[in-house]
Protein backbone atom coordinates (compact mmCIF):
# COMPACT_ATOMS: atom_id res chain seq x y z
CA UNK A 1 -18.70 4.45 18.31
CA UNK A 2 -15.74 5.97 18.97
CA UNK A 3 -13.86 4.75 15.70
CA UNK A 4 -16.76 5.61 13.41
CA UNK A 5 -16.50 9.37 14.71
CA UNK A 6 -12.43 9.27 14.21
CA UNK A 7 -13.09 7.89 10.07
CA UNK A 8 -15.71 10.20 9.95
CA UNK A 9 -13.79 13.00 10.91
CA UNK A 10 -11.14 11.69 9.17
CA UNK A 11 -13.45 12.06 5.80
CA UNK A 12 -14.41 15.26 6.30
CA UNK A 13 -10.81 16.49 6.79
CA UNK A 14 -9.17 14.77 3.44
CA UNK A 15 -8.80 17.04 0.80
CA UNK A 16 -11.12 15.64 -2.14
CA UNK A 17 -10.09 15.24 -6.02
CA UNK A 18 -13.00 15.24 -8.15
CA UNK A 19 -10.87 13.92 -11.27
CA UNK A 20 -12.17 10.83 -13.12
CA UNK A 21 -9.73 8.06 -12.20
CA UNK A 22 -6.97 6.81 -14.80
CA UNK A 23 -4.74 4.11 -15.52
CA UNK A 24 -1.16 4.76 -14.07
CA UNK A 25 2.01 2.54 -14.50
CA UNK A 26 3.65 2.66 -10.69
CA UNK A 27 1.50 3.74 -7.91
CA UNK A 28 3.27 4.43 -4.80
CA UNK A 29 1.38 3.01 -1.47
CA UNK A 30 1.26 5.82 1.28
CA UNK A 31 2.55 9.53 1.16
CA UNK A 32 5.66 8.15 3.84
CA UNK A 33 8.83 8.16 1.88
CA UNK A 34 7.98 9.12 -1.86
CA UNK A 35 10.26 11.98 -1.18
CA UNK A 36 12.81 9.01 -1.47
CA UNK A 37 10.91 6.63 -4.40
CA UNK A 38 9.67 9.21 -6.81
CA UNK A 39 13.43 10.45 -8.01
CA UNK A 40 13.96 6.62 -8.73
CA UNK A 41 11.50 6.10 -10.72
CA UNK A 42 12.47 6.20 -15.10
CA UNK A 43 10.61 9.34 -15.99
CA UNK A 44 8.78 7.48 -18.97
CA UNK A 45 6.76 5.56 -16.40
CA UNK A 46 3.78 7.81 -15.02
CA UNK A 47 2.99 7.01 -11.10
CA UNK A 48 0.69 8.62 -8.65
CA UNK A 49 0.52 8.22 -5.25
CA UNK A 50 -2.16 6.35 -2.96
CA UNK A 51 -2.74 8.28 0.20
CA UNK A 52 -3.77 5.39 2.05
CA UNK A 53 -4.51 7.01 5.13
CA UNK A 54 -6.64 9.50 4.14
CA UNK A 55 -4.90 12.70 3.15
CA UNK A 56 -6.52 12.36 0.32
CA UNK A 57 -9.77 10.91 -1.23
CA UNK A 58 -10.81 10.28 -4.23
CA UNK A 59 -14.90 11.14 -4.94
CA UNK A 60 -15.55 8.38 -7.43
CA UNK A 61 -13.70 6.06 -6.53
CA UNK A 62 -14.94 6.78 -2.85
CA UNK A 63 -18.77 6.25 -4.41
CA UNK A 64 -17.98 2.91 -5.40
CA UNK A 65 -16.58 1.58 -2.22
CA UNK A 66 -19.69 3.04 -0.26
CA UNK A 67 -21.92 1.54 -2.45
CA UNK A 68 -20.16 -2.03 -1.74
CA UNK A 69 -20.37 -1.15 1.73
CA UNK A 70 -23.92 -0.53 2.13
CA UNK A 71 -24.54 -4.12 -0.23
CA UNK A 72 -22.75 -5.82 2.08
CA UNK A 73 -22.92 -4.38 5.34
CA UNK A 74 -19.48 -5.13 6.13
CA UNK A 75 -17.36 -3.21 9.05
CA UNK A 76 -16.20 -0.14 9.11
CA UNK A 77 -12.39 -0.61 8.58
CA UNK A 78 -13.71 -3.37 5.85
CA UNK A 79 -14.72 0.58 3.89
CA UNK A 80 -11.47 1.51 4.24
CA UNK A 81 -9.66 -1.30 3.18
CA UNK A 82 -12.41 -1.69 0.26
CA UNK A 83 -11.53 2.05 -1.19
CA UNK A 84 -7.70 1.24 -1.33
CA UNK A 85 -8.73 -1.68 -3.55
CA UNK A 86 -10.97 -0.35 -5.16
CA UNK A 87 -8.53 2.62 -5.91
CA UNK A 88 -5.84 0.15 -7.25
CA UNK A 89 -8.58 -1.64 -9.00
CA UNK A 90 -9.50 1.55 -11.22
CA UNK A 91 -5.55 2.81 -11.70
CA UNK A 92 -4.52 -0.53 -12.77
CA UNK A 93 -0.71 -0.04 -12.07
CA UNK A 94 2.01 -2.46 -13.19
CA UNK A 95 3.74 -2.01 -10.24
CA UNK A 96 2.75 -1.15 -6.91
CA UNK A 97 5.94 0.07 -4.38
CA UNK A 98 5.69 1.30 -0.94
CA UNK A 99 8.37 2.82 2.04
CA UNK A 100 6.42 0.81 5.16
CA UNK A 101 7.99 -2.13 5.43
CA UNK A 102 5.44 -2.36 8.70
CA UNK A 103 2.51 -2.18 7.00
CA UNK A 104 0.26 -5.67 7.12
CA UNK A 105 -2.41 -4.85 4.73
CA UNK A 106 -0.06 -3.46 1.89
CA UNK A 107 1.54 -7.53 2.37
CA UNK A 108 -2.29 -8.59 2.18
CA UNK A 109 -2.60 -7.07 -1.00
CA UNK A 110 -0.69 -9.40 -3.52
CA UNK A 111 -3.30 -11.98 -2.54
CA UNK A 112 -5.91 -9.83 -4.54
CA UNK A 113 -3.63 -8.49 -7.09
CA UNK A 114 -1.21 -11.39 -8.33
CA UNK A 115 -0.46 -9.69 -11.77
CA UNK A 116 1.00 -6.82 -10.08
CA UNK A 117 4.54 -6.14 -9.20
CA UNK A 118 5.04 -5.37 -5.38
CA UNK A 119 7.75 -3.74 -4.21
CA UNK A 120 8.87 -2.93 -0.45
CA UNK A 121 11.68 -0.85 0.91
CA UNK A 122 12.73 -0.96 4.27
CA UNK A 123 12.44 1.87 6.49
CA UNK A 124 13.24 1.05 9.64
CA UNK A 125 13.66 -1.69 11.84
CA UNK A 126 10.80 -3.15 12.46
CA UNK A 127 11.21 -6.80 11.58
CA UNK A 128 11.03 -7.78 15.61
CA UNK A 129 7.67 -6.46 15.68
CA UNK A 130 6.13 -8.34 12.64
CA UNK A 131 3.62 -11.46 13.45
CA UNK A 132 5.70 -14.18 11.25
CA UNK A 133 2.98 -16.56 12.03
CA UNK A 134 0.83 -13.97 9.99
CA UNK A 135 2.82 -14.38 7.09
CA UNK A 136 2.84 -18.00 6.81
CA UNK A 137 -0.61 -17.86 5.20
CA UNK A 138 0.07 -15.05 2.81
CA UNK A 139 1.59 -15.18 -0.69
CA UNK A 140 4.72 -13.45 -0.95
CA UNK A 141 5.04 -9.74 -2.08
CA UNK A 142 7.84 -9.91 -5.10
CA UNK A 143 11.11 -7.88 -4.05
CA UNK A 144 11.81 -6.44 -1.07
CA UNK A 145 14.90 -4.14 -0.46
CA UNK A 146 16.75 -4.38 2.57
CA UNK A 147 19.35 -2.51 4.71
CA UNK A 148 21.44 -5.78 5.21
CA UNK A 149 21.85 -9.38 4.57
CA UNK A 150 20.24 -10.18 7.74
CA UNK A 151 17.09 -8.68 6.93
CA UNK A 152 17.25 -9.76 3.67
CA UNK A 153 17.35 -13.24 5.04
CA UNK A 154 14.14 -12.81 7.83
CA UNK A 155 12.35 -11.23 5.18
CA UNK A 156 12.85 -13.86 2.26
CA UNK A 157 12.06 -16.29 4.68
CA UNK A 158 8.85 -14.80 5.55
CA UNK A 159 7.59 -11.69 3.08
CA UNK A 160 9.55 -11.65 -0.25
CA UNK A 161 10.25 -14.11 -2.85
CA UNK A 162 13.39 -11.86 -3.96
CA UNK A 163 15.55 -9.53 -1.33
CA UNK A 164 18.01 -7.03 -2.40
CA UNK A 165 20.67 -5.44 0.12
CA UNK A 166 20.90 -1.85 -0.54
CA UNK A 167 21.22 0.12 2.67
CA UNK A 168 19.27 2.38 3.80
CA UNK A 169 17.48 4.37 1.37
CA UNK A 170 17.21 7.98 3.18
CA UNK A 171 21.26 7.67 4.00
């Protein structure tokens, strides 16, 4: 009970977009670090940014993941999860790139999208704290930028079919 009052709330606070939903080339998952992606990115690509926890919500695109919802009667945190596919669904980016190199579900998401470029760059260090026997199911995201050879090789092992060593991003 307890979680559904903490999404609802949630809800209610996002700020809501009324816009009819287009296609975008790079979408960049979660508001952390695009500070840091958005200068990088060639300015005749046109990206928008997936507020994946919230922030923001999109009305449509909202509709359509409630109506799934109620036809299925899945969980709560299965609505959640449904809108951020959904959402990528309707954009239909080329590329999908994200700053949380700790986040499970972005990982998840090449399994449903395998046309789509993933990108990850690391944040912090949080490889100690990532369930590698997770991993072994998953398909592999497709580049993955690391602050050193030794996370580049945990991480090829495990979460990226190509790793790149560039330091860290913010420095």
């Amino acid at each position: 009970m307890i979680r559904f009052y903490n999404f609802i709330l949630r809800v209610f606070k996002a700020k809501w977009t009324f816009r009819i939903p287009h296609t975008t080339d790079v979408l960049i998952f979660d508001k952390v670090g695009c500070e840091n992606i958005i200068p990088l990115i060639d300015k005749k690509f046109n990206y928008e940014i997936l507020n994946s926890r919230f922030e923001t919500i999109n009305f449509f695109i909202f509709c359509r993941s409630l109506t799934t919802f109620f036809n299925y009667k899945v969980q709560l945190k299965n609505l959640y999860k449904n809108y951020l596919i959904k959402f990528i669904k309707v954009k239909k980016p080329k590329i999908i790139i994200t700053f949380i190199d700790n986040d499970f579900f972005f990982y998840s998401l090449k399994k449903e999208f395998p046309d789509i470029c993933f990108i990850c760059i690391q944040n912090g260090l949080s490889a100690n704290k990532i369930d590698k026997n997770s991993f072994l199911k998953m398909k592999k995201i497709d580049f993955f930028f690391c602050f050193s050879e030794i996370f580049a090789s945990f991480y090829k092992k495990f979460i990226a079919s190509k790793t790149y060593t560039i330091g860290s991003l913010k420095c």
